[in-house]
Protein backbone atom coordinates (compact mmCIF):
# COMPACT_ATOMS: atom_id res chain seq x y z
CA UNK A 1 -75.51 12.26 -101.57
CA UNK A 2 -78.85 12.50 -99.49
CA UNK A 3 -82.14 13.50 -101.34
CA UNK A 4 -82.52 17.19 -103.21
CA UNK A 5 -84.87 18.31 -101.39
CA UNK A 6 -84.77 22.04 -101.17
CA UNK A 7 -82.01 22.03 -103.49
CA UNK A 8 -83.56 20.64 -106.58
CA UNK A 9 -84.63 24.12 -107.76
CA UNK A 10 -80.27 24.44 -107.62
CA UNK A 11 -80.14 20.96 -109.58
CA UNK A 12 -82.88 22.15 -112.25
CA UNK A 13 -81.25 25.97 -113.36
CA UNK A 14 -77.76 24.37 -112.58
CA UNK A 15 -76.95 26.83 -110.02
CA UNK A 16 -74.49 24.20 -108.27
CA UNK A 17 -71.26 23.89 -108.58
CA UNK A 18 -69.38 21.25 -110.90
CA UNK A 19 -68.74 18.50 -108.36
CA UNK A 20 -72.12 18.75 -106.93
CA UNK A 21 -73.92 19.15 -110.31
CA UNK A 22 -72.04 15.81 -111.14
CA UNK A 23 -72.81 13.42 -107.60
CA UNK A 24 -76.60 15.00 -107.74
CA UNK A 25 -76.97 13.84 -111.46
CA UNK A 26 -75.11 10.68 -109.74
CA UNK A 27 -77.85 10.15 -107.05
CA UNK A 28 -80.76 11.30 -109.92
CA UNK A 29 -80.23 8.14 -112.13
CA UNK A 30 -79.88 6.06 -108.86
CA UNK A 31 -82.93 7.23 -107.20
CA UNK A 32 -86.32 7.15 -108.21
CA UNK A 33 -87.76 9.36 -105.70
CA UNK A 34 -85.64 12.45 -106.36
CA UNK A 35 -85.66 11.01 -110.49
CA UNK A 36 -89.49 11.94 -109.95
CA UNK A 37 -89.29 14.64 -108.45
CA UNK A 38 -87.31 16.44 -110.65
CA UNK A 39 -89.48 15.11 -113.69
CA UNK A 40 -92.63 17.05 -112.43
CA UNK A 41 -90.31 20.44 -111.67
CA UNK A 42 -89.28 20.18 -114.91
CA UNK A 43 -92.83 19.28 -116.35
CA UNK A 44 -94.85 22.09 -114.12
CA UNK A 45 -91.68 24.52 -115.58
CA UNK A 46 -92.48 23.80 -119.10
CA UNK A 47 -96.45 24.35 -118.59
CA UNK A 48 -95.81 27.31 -117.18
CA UNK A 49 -93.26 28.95 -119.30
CA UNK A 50 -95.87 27.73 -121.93
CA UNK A 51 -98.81 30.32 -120.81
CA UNK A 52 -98.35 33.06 -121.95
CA UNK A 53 -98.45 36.43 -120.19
CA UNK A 54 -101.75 38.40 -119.62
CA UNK A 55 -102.17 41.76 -118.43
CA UNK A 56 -104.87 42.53 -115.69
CA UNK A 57 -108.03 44.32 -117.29
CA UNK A 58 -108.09 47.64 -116.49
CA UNK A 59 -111.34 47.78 -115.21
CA UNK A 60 -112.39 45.78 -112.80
CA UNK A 61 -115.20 45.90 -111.08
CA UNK A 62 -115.98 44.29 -107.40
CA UNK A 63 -119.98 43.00 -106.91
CA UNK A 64 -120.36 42.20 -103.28
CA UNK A 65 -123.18 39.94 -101.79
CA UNK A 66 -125.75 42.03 -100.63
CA UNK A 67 -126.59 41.02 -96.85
CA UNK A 68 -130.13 38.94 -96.26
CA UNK A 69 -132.71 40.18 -94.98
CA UNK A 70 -133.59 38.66 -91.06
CA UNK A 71 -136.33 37.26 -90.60
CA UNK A 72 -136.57 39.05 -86.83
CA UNK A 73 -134.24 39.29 -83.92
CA UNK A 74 -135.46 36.31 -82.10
CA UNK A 75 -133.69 34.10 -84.15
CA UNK A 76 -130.15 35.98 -83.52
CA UNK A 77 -130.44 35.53 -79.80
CA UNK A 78 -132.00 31.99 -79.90
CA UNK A 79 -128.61 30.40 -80.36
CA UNK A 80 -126.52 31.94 -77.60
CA UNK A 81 -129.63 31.43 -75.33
CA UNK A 82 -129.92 28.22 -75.73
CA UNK A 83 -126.37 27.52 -75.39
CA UNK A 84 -126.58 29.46 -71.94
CA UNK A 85 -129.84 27.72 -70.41
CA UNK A 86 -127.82 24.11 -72.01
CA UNK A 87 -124.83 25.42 -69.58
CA UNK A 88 -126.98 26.28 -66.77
CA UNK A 89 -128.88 22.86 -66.77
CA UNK A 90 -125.63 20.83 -67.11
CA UNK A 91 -124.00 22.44 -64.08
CA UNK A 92 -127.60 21.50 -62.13
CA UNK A 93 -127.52 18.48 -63.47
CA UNK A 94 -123.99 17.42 -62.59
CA UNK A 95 -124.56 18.54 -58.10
CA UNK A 96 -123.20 21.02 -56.17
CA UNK A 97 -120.53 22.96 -57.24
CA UNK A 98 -117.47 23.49 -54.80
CA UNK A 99 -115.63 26.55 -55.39
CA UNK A 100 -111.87 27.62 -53.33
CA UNK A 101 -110.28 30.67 -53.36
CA UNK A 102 -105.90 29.81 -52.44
CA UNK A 103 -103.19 31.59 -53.46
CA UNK A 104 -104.85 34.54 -55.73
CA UNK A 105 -105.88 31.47 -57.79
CA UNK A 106 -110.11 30.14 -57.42
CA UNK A 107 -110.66 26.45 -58.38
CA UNK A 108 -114.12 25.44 -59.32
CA UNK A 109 -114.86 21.58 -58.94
CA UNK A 110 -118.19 19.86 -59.86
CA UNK A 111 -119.77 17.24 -57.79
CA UNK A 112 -118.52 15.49 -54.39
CA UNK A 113 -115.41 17.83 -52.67
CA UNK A 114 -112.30 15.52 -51.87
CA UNK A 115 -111.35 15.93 -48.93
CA UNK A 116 -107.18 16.56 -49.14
CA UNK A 117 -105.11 15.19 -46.22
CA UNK A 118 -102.79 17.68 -44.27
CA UNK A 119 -99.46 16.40 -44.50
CA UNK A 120 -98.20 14.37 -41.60
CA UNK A 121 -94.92 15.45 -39.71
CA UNK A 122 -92.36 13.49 -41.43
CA UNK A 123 -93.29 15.63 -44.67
CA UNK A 124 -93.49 18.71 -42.96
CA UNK A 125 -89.98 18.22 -42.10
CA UNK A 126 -88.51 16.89 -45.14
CA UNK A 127 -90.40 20.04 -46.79
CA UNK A 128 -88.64 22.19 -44.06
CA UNK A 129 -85.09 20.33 -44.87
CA UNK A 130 -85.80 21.21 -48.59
CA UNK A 131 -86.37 24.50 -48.06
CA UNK A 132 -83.19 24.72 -45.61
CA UNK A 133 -81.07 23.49 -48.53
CA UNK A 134 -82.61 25.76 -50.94
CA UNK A 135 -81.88 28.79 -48.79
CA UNK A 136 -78.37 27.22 -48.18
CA UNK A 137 -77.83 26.73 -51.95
CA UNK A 138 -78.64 30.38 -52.68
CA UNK A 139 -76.08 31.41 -50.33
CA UNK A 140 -73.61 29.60 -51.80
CA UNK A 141 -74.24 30.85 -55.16
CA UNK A 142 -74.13 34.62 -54.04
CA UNK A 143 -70.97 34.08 -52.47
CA UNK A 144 -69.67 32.12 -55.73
CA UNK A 145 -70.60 35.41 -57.65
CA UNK A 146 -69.31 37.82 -55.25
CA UNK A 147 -66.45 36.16 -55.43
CA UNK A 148 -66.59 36.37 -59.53
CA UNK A 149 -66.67 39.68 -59.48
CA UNK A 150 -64.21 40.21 -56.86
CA UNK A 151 -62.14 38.25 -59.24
CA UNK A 152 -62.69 40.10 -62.03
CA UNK A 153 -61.43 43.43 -60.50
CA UNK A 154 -58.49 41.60 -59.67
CA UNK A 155 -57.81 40.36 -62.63
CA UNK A 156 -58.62 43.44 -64.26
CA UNK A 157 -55.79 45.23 -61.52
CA UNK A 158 -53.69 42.75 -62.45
CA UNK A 159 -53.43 43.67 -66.26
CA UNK A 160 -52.93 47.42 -65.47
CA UNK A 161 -49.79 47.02 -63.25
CA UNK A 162 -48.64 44.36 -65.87
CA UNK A 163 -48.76 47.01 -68.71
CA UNK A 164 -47.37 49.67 -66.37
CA UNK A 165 -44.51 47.31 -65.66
CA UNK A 166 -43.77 46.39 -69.29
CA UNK A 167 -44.02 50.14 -70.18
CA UNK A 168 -41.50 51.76 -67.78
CA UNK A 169 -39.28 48.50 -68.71
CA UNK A 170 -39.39 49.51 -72.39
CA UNK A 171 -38.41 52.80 -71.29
């Protein structure tokens, strides 16, 4: 048998079955992990059966903090102003910003642009190859579930005359 885990709350009220009750006891003397384990269930069990039960007071009463008193509103803008002109002076700090608007998507790059290179003509045609094959693959699949369907009905026409055939020779 593999650790209790989960089940030791099973092993403890002796909610499992004979056979299993038996091999867990089995693995319990063997193994000193699950031999602990069990020993502080058991232990936290008997503490708490051992409290005894209190009833809630019936009046309670809730005291909440009352809130400070500000000094003035300079200090509550102070921090997000600071953190704004520390934002500012980075971007200055690090150069020119390059900004590129492609594809409903704008990239914003600090410091020196790279330059990309335009793809040369052998990967302009293995791109248009790939995208030949892609369109030729979708066509292929289309048919292939045209054709599913079209087998489907068949199939489908197939059953009816079957039963029509068994019925009238039943008749």
């Amino acid at each position: 048998m593999s650790h209790l885990g989960e089940r030791i709350t099973d092993y403890i009220f002796e909610e499992l079955s004979s056979a299993e009750m038996a091999e867990a006891r089995a693995h319990v003397a063997q193994c000193s992990d699950c031999k602990l384990a069990v020993e502080h269930f058991q232990r936290t069990r008997s503490l708490l059966q051992a409290v005894p039960d209190v009833d809630p007071p019936r009046s309670a009463q809730l005291v909440f903090e009352r809130p400070r008193a500000t000094r003035g509103w300079s200090w509550r803008w102070l921090a997000p102003v600071g953190v704004a002109a520390a934002l500012v002076l980075a971007v200055v700090l690090v150069g020119p910003v390059h900004m590129k608007w492609q594809d409903s998507q704008l990239t914003i790059a600090f410091g020196n642009a790279v330059q990309v290179q335009k793809p040369n003509a052998v990967e302009q045609q293995t791109a248009a190859s790939i995208e030949d094959l892609r369109l030729e693959l979708k066509y292929v699949m289309d048919t292939q579930k045209l054709q599913e369907q079209q087998l489907g009905v068949h199939g489908a026409s197939i059953q009816v005359l079957a039963l029509q055939r068994s019925s009238t020779i039943g008749d």
